[in-house]
Protein backbone atom coordinates (compact mmCIF):
# COMPACT_ATOMS: atom_id res chain seq x y z
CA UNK A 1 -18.68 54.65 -18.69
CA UNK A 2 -17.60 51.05 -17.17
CA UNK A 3 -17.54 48.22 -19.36
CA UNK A 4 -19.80 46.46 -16.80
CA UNK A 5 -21.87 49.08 -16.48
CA UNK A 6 -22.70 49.18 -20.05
CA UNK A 7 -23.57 45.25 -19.91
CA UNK A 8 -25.56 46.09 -16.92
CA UNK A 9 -27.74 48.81 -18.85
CA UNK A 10 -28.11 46.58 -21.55
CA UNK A 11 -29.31 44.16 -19.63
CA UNK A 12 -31.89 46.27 -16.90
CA UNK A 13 -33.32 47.52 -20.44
CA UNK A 14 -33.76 44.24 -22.19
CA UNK A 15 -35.20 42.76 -19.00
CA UNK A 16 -37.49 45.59 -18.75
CA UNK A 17 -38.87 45.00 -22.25
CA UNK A 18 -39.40 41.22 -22.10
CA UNK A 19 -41.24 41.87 -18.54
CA UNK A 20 -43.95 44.88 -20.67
CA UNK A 21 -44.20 41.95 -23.67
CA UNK A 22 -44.91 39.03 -20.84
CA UNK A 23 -47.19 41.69 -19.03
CA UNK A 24 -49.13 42.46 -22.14
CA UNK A 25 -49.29 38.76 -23.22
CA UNK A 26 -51.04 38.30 -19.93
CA UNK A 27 -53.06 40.73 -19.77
CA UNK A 28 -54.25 41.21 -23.06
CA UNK A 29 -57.12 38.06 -22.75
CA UNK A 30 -58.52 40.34 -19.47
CA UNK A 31 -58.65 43.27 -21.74
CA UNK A 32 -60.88 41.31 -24.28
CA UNK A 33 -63.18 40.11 -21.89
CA UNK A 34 -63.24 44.04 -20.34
CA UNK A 35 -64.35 45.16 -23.72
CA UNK A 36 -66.43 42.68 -24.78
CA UNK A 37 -68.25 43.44 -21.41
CA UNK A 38 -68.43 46.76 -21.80
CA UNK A 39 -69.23 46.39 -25.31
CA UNK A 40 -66.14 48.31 -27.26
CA UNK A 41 -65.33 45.23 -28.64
CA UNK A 42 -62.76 45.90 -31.84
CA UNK A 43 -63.32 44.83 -35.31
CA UNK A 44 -60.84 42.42 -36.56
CA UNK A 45 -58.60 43.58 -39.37
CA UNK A 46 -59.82 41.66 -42.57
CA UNK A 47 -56.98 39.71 -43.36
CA UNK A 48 -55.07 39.28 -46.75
CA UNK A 49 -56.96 35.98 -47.43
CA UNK A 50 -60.09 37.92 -46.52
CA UNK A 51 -59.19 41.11 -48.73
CA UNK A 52 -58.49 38.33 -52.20
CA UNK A 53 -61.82 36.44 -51.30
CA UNK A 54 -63.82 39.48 -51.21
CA UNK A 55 -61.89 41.03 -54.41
CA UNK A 56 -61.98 37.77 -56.23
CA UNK A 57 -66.23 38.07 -55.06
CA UNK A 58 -66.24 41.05 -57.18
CA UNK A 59 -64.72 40.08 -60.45
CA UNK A 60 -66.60 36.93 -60.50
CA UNK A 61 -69.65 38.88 -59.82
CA UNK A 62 -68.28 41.27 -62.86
CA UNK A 63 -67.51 38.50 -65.36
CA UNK A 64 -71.00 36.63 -64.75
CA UNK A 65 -72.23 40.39 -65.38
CA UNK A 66 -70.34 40.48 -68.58
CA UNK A 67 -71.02 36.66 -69.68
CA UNK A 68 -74.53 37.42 -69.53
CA UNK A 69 -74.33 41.02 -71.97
CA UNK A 70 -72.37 39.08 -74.22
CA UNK A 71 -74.76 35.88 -74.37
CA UNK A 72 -77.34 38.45 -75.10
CA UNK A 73 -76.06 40.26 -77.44
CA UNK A 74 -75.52 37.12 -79.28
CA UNK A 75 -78.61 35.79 -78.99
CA UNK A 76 -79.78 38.99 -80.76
CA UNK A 77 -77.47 38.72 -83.42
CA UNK A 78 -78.24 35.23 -84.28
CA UNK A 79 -82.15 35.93 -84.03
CA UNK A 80 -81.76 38.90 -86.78
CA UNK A 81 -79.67 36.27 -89.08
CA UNK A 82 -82.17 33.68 -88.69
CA UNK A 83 -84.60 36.20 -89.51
CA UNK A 84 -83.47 37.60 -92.31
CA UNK A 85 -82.59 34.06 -93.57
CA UNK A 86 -86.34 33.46 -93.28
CA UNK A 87 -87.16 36.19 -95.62
């Protein structure tokens, strides 16, 4: 095939997917508003700052969990020293 014609393929193809990008870019806040009206709106994907804060949740609801065994636990230790010291 031509040299030129080879430049011009390129070309008719790359033009072809920058119109589809600026046709989606468009079109994409009409979608929204089509779906939100007709009430398929989509769930947003949690993000990674939203997946940490929600695992980060978690643990801190774990180690409070933990804190408060272990406070217990010595609590009851030191109560059965303190009453066996009283004895």
């Amino acid at each position: 095939m031509n040299r030129h014609f080879e430049d011009a393929r390129y070309y008719v193809k790359r033009a072809g997917e920058t119109a589809k990008k600026g046709i989606v870019e468009e079109l994409e806040p009409v979608e929204q508003r089509v779906k939100r009206l007709a009430g398929r709106e989509d769930e947003p994907e949690p993000s990674r700052l939203e997946d940490v804060r929600a695992e980060l949740r978690e643990l801190q609801g774990r180690a409070t969990g933990e804190t408060k065994e272990v406070l217990r636990d010595a609590r009851e230790r030191l109560a059965t020293v303190r009453e066996q010291r009283a004895e």
